[in-house]
Protein backbone atom coordinates (compact mmCIF):
# COMPACT_ATOMS: atom_id res chain seq x y z
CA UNK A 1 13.16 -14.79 18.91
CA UNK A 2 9.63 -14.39 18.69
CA UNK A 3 7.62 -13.09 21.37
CA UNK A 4 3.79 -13.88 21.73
CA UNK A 5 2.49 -10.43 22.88
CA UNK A 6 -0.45 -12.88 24.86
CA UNK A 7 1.82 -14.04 27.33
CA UNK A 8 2.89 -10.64 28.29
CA UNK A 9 2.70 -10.18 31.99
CA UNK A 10 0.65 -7.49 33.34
CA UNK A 11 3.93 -6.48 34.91
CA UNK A 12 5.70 -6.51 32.14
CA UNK A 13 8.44 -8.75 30.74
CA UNK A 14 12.64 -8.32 31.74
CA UNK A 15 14.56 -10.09 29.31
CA UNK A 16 18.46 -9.80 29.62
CA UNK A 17 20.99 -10.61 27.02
CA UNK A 18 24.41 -11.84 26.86
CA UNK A 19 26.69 -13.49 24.47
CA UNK A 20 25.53 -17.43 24.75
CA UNK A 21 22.08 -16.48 23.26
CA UNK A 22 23.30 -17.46 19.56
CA UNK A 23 19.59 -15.40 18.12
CA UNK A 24 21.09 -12.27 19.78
CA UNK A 25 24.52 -12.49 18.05
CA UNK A 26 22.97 -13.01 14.84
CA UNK A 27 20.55 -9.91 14.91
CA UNK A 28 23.55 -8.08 16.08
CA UNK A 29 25.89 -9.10 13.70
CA UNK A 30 23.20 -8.41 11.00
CA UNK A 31 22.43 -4.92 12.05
CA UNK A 32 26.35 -4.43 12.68
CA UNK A 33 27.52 -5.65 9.26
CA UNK A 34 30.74 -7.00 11.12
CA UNK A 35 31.82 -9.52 13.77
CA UNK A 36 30.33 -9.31 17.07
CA UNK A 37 32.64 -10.05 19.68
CA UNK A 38 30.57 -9.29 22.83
CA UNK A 39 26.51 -7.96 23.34
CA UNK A 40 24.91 -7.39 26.70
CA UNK A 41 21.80 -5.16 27.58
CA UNK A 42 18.02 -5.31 28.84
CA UNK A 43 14.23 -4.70 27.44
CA UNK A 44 11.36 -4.98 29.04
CA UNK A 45 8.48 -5.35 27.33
CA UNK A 46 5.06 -3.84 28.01
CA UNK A 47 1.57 -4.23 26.77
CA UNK A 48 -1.14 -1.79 26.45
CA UNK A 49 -3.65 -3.09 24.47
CA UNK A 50 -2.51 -4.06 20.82
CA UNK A 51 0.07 -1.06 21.76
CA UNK A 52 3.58 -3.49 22.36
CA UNK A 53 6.33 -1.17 24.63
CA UNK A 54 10.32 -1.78 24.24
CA UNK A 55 12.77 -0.12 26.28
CA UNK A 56 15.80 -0.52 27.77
CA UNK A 57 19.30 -0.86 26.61
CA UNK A 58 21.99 -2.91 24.45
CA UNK A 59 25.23 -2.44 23.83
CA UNK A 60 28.12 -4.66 21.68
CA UNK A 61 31.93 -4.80 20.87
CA UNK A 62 32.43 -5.89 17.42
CA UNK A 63 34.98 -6.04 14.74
CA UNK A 64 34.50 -4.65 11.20
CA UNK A 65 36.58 -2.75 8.59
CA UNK A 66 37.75 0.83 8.82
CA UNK A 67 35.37 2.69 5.62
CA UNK A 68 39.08 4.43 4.77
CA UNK A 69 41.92 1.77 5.45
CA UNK A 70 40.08 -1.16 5.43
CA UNK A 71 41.85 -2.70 8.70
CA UNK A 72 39.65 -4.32 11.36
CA UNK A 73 38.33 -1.38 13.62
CA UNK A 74 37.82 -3.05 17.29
CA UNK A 75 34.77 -0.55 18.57
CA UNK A 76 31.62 -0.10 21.04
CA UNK A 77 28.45 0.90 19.96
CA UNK A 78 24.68 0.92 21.96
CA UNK A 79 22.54 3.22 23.76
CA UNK A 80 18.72 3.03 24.85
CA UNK A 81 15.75 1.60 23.38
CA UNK A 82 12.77 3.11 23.08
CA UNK A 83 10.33 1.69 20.47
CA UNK A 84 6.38 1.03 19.91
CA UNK A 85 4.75 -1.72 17.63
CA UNK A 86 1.53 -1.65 16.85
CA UNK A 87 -0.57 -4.32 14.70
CA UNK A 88 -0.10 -3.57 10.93
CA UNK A 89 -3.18 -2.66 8.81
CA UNK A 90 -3.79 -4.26 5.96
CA UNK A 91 -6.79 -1.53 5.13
CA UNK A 92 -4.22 1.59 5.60
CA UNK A 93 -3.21 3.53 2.57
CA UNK A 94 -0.29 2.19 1.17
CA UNK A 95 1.13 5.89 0.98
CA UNK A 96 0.89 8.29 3.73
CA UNK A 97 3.46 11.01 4.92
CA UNK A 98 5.25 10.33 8.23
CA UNK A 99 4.96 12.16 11.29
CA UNK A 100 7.96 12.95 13.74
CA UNK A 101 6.21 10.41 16.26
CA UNK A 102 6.11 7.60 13.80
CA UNK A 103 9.57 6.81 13.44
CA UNK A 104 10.11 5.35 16.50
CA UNK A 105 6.74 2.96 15.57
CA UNK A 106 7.31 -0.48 14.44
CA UNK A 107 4.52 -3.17 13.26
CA UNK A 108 3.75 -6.60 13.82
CA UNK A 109 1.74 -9.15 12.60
CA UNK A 110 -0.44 -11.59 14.23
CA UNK A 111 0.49 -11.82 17.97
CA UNK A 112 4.17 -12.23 17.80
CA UNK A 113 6.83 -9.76 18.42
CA UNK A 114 10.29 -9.94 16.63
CA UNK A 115 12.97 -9.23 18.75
CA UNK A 116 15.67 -10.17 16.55
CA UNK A 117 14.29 -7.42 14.86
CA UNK A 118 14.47 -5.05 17.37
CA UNK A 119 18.10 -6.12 18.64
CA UNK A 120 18.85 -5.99 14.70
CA UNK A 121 17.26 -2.72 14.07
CA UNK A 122 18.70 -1.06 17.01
CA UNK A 123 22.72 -1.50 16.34
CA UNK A 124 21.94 -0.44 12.39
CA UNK A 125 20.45 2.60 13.02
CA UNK A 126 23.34 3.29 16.13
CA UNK A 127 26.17 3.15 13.13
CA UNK A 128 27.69 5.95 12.16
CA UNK A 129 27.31 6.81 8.49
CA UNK A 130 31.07 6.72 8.13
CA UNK A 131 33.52 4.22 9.86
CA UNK A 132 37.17 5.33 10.54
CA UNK A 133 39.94 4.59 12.62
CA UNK A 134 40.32 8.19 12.70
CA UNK A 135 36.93 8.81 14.23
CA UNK A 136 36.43 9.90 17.76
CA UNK A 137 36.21 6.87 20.71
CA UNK A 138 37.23 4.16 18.48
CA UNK A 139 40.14 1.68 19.15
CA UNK A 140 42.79 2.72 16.55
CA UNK A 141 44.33 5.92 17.15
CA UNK A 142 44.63 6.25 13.13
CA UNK A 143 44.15 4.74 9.55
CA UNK A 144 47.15 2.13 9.31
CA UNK A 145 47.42 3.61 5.61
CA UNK A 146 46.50 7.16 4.55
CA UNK A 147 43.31 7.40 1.63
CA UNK A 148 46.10 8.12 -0.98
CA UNK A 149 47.76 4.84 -0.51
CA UNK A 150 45.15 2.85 -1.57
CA UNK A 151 43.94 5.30 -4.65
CA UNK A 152 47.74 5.46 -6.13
CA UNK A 153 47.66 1.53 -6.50
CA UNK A 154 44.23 1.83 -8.62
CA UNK A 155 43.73 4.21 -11.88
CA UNK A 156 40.86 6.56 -11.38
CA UNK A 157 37.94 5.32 -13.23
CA UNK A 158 37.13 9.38 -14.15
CA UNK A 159 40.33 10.87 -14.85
CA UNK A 160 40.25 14.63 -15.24
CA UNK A 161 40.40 16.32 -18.22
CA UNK A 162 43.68 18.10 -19.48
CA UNK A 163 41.62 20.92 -21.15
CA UNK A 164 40.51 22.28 -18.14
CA UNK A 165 43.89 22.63 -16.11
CA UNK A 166 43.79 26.13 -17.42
CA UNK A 167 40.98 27.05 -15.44
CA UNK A 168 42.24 26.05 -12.42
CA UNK A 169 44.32 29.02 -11.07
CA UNK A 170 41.04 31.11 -12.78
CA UNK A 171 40.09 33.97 -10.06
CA UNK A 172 36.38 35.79 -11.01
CA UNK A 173 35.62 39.29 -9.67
CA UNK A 174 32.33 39.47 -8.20
């Protein structure tokens, strides 16, 4: 959904989401990388300037596939929102470090805000870098199958070498 940051109210704008809104599902399921099976939250919007405001909160229940097991893994993931967009610059160095308050700085580009992009970029960066039924809060209480199964059914692609079994029970003084 694109925004035109024009018709901003000075008040600001409220926009609440649900699961009908098919453009909201998609950026979810997008940032998610699994099947969304419900989204709800709030942003308002704010302008100050060319300076574009987002806060508020989403949150979704989705379905996607244990990292370990590879079982579906019924979870629910969101928090707050707090991001900033200002108007890219063509004339800005193409390279420049970072600072610490730049990460939470997005751009956009003529007068329209994306807030698939937002709703998209949000749940991504929520994930954690490692899904497991095993993992704290989620639905499964553990992996259906342990690691090993699935490794014992596959031949490692590096296989270790005998030669070096020797130095395994090898104890150095330091």
């Amino acid at each position: 959904m694109l925004l035109n940051i024009e018709k901003i109210p000075d008040e600001g704008l409220n926009i609440t989401f649900d699961d009908v809104e098919p453009w909201v599902i998609q950026a979810a399921q997008v940032g998610l990388e699994g099947k969304v099976l419900r989204i709800d939250g709030e942003l308002e919007v704010h302008r100050k300037g060319q300076l574009i405001e987002v806060s508020g909160a989403l949150h979704a229940e989705l379905s996607r596939a244990c990292d370990r097991c590879s079982e579906d893994l019924p979870f629910r993931l969101g928090g707050p929102v707090n991001l900033s967009y200002v108007p890219f610059d063509d004339a800005a160095p193409e390279e420049r470090e970072l600072q610490e308050g730049d990460l939470d700085v997005g751009f956009y580009t003529g007068s329209t805000v994306d807030l698939a992009a937002v709703v998209s970029e949000h749940f991504a960066l929520s994930l954690p870098t490692r899904l497991t039924c095993e993992a704290e809060g989620f639905a499964l209480p553990a992996c259906v199958r342990p690691a090993s199964s699935k490794a014992s059914q596959t031949q490692d692609p590096f296989p270790v070498d005998s030669r070096f079994a020797v130095l395994k029970h090898l104890k150095l003084e330091n």
